[in-house]
N, C-alpha and C. Protein backbone atom coordinates (compact mmCIF):
# COMPACT_ATOMS: atom_id res chain seq x y z
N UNK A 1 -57.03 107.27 -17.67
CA UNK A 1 -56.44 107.32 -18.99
C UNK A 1 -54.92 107.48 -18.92
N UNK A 2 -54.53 108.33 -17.89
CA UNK A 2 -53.16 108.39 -17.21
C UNK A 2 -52.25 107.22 -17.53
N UNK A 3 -53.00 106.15 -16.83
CA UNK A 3 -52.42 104.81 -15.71
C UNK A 3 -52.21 103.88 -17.07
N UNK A 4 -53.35 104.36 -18.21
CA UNK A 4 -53.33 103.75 -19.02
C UNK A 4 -51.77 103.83 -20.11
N UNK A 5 -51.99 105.19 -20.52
CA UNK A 5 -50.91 105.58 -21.37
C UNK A 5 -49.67 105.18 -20.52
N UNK A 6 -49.34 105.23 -19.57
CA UNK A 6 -47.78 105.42 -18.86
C UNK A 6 -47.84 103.22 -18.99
N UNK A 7 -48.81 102.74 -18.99
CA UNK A 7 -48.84 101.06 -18.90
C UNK A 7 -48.01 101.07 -20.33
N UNK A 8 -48.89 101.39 -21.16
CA UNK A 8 -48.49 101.13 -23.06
C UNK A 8 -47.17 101.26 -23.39
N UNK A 9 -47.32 102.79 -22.58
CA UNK A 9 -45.25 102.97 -22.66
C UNK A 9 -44.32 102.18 -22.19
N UNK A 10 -44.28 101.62 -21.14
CA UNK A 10 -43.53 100.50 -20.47
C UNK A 10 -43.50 99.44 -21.17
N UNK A 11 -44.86 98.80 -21.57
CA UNK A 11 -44.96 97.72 -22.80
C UNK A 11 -44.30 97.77 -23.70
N UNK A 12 -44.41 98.95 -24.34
CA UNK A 12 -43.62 99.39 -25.73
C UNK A 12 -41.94 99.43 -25.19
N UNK A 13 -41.46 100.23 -24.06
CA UNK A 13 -40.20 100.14 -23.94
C UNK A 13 -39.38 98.85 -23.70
N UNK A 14 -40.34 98.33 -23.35
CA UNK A 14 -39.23 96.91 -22.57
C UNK A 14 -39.79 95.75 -24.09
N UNK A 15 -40.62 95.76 -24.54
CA UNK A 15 -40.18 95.13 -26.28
C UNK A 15 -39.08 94.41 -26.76
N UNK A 16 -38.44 95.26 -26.85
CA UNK A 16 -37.15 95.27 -27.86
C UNK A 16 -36.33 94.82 -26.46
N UNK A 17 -36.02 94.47 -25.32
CA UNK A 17 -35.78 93.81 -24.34
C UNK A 17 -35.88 92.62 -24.49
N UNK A 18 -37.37 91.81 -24.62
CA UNK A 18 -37.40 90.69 -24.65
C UNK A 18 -37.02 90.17 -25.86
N UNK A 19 -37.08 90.86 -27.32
CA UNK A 19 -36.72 90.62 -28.40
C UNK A 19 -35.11 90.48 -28.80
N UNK A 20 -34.27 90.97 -27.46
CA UNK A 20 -33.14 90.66 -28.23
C UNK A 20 -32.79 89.11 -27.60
N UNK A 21 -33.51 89.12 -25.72
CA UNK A 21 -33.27 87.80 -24.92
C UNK A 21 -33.50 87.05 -25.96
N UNK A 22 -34.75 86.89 -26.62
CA UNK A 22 -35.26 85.70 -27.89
C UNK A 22 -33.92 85.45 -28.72
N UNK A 23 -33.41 86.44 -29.03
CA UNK A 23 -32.43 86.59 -30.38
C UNK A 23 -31.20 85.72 -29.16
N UNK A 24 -30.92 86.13 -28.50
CA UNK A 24 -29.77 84.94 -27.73
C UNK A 24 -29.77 84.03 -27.83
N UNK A 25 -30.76 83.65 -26.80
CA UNK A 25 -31.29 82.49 -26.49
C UNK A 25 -31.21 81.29 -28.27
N UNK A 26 -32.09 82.39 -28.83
CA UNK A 26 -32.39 80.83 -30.13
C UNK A 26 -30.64 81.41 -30.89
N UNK A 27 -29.59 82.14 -30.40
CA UNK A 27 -28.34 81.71 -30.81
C UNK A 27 -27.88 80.60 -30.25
N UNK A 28 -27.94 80.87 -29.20
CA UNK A 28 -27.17 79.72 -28.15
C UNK A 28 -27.46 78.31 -28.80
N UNK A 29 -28.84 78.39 -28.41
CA UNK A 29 -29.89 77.35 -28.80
C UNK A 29 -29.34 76.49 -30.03
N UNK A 30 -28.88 77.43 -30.94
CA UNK A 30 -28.36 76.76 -32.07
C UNK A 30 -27.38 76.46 -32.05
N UNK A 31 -26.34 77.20 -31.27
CA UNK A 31 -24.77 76.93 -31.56
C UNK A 31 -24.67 75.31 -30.33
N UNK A 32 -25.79 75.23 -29.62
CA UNK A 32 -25.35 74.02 -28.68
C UNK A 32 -25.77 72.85 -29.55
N UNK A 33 -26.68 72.90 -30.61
CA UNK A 33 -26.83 71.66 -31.47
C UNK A 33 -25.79 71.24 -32.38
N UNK A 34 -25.14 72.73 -33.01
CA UNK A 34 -23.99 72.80 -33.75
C UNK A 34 -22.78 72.09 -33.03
N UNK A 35 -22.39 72.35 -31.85
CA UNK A 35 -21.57 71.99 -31.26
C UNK A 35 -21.87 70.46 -31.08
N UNK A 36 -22.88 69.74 -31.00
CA UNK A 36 -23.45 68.47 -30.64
C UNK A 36 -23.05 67.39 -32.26
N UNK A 37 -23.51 68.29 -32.87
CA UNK A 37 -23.38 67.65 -34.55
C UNK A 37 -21.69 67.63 -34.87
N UNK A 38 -21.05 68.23 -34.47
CA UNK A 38 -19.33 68.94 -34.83
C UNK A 38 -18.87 67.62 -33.67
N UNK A 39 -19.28 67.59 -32.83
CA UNK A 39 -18.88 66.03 -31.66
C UNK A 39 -19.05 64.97 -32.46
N UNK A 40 -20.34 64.52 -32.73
CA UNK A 40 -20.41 63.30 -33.96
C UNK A 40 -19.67 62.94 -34.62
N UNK A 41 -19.11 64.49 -35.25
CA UNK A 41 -18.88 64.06 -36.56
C UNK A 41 -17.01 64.31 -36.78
N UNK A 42 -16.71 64.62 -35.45
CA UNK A 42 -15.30 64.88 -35.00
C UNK A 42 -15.12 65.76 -35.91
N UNK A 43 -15.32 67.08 -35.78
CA UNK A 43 -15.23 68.04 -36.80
C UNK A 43 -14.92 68.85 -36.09
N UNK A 44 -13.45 69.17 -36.47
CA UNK A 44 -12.67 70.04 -35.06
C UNK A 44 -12.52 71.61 -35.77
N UNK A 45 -12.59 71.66 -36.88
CA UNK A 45 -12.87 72.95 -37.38
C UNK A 45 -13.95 73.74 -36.57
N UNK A 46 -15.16 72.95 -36.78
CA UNK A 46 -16.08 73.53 -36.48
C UNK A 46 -15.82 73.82 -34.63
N UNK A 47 -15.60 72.69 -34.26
CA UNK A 47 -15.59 72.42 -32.72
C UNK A 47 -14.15 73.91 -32.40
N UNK A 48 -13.20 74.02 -32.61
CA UNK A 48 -12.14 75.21 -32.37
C UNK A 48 -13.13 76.47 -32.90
N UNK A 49 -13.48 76.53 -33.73
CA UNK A 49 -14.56 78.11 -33.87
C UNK A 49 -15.43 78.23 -32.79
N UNK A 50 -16.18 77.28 -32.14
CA UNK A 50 -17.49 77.95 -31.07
C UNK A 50 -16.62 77.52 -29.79
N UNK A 51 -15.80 76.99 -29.49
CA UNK A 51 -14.79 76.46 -28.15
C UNK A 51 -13.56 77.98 -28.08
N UNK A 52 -13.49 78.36 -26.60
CA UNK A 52 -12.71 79.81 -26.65
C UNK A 52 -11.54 78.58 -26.30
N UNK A 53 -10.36 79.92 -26.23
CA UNK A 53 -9.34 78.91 -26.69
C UNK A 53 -8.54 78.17 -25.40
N UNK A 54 -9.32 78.53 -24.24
CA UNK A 54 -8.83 78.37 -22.97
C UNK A 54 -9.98 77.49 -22.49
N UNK A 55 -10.77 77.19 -22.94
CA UNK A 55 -12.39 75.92 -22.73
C UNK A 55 -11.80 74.82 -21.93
N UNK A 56 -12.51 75.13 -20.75
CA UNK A 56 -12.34 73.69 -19.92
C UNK A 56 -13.64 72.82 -19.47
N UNK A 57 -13.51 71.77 -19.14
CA UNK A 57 -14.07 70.73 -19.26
C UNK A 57 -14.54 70.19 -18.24
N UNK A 58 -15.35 70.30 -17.29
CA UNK A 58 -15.25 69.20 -15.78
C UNK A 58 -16.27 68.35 -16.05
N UNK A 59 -15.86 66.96 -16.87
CA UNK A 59 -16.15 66.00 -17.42
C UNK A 59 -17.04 65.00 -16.58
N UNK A 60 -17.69 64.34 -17.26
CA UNK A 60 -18.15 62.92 -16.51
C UNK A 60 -17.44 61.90 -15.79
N UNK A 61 -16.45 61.71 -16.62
CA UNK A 61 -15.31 60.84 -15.98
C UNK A 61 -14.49 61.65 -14.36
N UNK A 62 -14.74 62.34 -13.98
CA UNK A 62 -14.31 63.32 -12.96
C UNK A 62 -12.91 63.59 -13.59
N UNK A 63 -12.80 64.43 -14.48
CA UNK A 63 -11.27 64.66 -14.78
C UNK A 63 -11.38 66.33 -15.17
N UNK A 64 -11.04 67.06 -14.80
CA UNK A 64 -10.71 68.50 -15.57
C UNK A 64 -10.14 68.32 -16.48
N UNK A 65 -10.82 68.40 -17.77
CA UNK A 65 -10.35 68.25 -19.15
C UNK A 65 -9.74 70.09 -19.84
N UNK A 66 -8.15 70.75 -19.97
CA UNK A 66 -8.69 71.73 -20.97
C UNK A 66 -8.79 71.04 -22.36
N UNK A 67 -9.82 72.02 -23.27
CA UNK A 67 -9.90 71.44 -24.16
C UNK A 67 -9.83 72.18 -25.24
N UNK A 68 -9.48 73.56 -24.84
CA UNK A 68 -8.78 74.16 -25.90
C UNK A 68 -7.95 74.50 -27.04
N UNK A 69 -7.67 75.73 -27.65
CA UNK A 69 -6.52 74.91 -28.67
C UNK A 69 -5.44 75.43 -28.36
N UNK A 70 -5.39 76.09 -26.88
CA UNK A 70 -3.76 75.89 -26.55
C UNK A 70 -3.67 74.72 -25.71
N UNK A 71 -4.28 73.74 -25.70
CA UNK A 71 -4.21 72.37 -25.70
C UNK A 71 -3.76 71.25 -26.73
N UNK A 72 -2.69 70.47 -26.59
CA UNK A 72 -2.45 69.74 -27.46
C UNK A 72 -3.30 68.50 -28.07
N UNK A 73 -3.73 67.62 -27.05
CA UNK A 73 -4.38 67.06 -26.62
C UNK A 73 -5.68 66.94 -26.22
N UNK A 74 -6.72 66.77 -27.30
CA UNK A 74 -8.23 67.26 -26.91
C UNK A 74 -8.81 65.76 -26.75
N UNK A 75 -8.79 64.97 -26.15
CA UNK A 75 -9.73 63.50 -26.19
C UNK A 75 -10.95 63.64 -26.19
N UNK A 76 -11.62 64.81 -25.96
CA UNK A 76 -13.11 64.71 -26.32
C UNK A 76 -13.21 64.66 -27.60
N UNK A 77 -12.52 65.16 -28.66
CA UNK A 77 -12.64 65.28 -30.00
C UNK A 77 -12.37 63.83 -30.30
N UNK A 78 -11.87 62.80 -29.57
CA UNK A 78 -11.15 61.67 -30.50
C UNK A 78 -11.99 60.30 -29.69
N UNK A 79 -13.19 60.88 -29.07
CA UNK A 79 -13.81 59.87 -28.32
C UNK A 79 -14.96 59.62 -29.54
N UNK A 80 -15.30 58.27 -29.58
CA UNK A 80 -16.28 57.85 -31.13
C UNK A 80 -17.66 57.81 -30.10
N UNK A 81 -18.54 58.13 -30.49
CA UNK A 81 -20.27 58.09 -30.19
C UNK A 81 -21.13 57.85 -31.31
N UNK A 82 -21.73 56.26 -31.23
CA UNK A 82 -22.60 56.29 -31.88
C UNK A 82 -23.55 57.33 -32.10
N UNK A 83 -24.16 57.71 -30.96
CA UNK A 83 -25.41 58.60 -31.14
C UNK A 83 -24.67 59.66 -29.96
N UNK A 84 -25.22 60.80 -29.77
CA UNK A 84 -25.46 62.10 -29.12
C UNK A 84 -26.43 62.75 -29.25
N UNK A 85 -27.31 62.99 -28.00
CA UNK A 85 -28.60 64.22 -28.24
C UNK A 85 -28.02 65.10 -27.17
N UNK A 86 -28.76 66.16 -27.04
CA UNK A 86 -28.74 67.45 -25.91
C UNK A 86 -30.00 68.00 -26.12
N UNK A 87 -31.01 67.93 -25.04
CA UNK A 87 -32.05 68.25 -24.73
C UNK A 87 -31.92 70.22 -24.18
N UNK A 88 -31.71 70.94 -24.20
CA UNK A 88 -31.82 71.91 -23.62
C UNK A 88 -32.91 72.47 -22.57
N UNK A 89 -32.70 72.52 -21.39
CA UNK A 89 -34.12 72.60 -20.35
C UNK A 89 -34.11 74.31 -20.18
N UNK A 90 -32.95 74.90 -20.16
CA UNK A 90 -32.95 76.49 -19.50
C UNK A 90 -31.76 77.35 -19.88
N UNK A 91 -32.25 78.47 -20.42
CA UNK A 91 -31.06 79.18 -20.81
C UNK A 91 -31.01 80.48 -19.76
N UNK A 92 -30.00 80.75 -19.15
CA UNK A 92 -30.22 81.64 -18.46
C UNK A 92 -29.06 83.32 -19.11
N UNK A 93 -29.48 84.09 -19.55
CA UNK A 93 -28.53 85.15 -20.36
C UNK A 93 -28.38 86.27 -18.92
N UNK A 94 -27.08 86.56 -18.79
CA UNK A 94 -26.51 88.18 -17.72
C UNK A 94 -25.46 88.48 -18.47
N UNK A 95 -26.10 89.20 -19.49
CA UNK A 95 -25.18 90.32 -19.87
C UNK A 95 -24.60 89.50 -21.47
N UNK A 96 -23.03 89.63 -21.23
CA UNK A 96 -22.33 88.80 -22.45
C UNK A 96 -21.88 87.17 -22.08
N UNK A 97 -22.89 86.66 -20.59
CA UNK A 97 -22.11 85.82 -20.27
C UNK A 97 -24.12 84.67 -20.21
N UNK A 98 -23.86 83.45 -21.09
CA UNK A 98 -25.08 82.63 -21.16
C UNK A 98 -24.55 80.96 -20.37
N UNK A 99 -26.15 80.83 -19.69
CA UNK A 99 -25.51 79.52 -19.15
C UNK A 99 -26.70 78.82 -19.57
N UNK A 100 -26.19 77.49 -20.44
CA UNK A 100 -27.48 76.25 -21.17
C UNK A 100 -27.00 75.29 -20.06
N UNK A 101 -28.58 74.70 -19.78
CA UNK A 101 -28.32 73.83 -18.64
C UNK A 101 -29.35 72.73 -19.62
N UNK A 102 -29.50 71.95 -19.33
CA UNK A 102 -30.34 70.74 -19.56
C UNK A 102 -29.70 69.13 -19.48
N UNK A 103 -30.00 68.15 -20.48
CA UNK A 103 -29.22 66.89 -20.37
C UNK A 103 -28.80 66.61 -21.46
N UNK A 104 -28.22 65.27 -21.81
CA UNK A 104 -27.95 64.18 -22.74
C UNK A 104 -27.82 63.12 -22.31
N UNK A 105 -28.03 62.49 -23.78
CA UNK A 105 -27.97 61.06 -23.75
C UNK A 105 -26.35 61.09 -24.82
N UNK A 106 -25.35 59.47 -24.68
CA UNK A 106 -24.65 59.53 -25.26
C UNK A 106 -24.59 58.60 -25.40
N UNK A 107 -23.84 57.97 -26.38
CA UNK A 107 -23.63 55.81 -26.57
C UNK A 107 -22.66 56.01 -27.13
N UNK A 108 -21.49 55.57 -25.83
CA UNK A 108 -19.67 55.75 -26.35
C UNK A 108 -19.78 54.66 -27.63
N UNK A 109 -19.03 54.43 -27.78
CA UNK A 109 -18.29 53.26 -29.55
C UNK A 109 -16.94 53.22 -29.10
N UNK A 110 -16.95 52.01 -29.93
CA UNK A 110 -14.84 51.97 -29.60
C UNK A 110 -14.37 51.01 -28.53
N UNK A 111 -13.17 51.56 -28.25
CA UNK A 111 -12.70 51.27 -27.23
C UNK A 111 -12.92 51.98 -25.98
N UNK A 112 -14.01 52.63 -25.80
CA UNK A 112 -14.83 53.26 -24.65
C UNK A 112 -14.74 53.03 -23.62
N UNK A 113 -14.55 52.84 -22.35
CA UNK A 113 -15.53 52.64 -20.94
C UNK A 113 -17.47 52.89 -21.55
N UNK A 114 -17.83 51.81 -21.13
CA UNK A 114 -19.11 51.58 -21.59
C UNK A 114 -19.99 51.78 -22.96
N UNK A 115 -18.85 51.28 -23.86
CA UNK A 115 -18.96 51.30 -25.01
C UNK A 115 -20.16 50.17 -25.48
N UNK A 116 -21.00 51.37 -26.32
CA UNK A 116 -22.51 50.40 -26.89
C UNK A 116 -23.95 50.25 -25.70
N UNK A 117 -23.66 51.96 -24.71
CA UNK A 117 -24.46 51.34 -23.47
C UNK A 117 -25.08 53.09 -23.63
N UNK A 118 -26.11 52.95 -23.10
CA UNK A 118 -26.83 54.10 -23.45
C UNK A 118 -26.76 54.97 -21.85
N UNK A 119 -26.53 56.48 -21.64
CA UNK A 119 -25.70 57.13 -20.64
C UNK A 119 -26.35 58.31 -20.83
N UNK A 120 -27.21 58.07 -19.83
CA UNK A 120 -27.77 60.07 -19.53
C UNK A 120 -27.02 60.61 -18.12
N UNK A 121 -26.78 62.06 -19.27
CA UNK A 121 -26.30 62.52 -17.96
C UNK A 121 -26.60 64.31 -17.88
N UNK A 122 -26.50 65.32 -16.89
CA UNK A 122 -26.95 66.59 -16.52
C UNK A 122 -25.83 67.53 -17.14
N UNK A 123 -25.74 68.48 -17.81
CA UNK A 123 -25.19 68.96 -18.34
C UNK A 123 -25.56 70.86 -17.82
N UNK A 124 -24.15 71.64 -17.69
CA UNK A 124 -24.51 73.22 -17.86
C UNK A 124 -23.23 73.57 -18.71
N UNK A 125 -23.51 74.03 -20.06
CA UNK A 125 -22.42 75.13 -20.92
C UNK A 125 -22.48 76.50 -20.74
N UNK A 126 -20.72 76.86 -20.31
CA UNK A 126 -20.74 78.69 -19.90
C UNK A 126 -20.59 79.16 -21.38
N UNK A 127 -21.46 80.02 -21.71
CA UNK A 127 -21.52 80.69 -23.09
C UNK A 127 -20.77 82.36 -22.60
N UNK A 128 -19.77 83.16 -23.47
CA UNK A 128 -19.55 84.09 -23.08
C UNK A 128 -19.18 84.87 -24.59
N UNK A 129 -19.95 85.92 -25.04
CA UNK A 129 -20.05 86.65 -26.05
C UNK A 129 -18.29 87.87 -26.28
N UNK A 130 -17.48 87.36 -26.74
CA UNK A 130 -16.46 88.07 -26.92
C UNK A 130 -16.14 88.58 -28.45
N UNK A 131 -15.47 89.62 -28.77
CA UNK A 131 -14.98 90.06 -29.98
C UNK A 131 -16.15 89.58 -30.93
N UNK A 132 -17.69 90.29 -31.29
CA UNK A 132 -18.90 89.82 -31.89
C UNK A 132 -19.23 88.52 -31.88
N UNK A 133 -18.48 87.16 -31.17
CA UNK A 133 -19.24 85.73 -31.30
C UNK A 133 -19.04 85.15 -30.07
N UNK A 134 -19.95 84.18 -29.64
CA UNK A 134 -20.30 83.73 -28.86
C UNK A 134 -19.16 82.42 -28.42
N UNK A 135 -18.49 82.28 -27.64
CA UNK A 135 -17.74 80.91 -27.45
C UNK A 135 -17.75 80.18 -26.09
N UNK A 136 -17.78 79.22 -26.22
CA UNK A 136 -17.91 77.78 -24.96
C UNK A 136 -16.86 78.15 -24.05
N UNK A 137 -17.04 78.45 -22.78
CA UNK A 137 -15.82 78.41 -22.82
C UNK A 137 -15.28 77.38 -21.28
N UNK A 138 -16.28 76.94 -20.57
CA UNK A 138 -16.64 76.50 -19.84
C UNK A 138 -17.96 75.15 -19.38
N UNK A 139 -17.55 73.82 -19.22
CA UNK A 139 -18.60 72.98 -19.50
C UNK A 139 -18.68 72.37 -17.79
N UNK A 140 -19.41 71.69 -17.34
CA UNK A 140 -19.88 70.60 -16.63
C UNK A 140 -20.81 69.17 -17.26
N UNK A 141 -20.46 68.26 -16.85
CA UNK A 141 -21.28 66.87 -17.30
C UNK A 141 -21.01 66.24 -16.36
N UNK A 142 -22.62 65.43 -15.81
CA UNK A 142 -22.47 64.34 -14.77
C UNK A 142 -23.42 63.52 -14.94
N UNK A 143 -23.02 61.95 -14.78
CA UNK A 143 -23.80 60.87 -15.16
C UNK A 143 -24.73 60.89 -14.31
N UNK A 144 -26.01 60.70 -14.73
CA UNK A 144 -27.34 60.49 -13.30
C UNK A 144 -26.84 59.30 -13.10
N UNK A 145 -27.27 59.26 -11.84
CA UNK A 145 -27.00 57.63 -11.38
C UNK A 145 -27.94 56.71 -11.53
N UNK A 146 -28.22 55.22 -11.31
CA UNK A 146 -29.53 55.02 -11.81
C UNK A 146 -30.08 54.52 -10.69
């Protein structure tokens, strides 16, 4: 009856443990779709609120992009995409610092490099919880090869 009660307690303590991981996780979860929809739609309001202000970039194109807003110059914001998804495969949370790993698909427009061509590629966003909100502040993207 011992082995029993001291089990329940542990159950009961670590609870509110997994309940706040949940509560991250489906933040993140959301702010990486938000951030996906704010790309579309070149919506840099939105995109400067969840991006910290020092956000860098190690892009597909192999270029270290910053893309912050002590950056003058953001070309991810001014690149046109028909479509954008982000699949999310794994969120991993330590502490105030979250890492979303999964893929996308993208279909540049424009005057693109491979504009109108459909482009999956592996993706991880560094999430890091500062002053109560969560901001990007750190990306990777790489084209699978085919």
């Amino acid at each position: 009856m011992k082995k029993i009660l001291i089990a329940f307690t542990l159950i009961i303590a670590v609870h509110p443990l997994n309940a706040q991981v949940s509560n991250t996780e489906k933040e993140i979860r959301q702010l990486e779709q938000m951030e996906v929809k704010a790309i579309l739609e070149k919506d840099t309001v939105t995109l400067l609120k969840l991006w910290h202000k020092d956000y860098v970039v190690n892009a597909p194109d192999n270029v270290v992009t910053f893309a912050g807003r002590n950056t003058v110059d953001r070309p991810v914001m001014k690149r046109a995409r028909t479509s954008f998804t982000r699949e999310i495969e794994h969120v991993i949370i330590k502490g105030n610092t979250v890492f979303a790993m999964g893929n996308e698909t993208v279909v540049p427009s424009g005057d693109q490099p491979r504009s109108g061509q459909t482009i999956k590629r592996r993706y991880t966003n560094v999430w890091m919880h500062q002053d109560g909100t969560w901001k990007l502040v750190a990306r990777h993207a790489n084209v699978i090869c085919q």
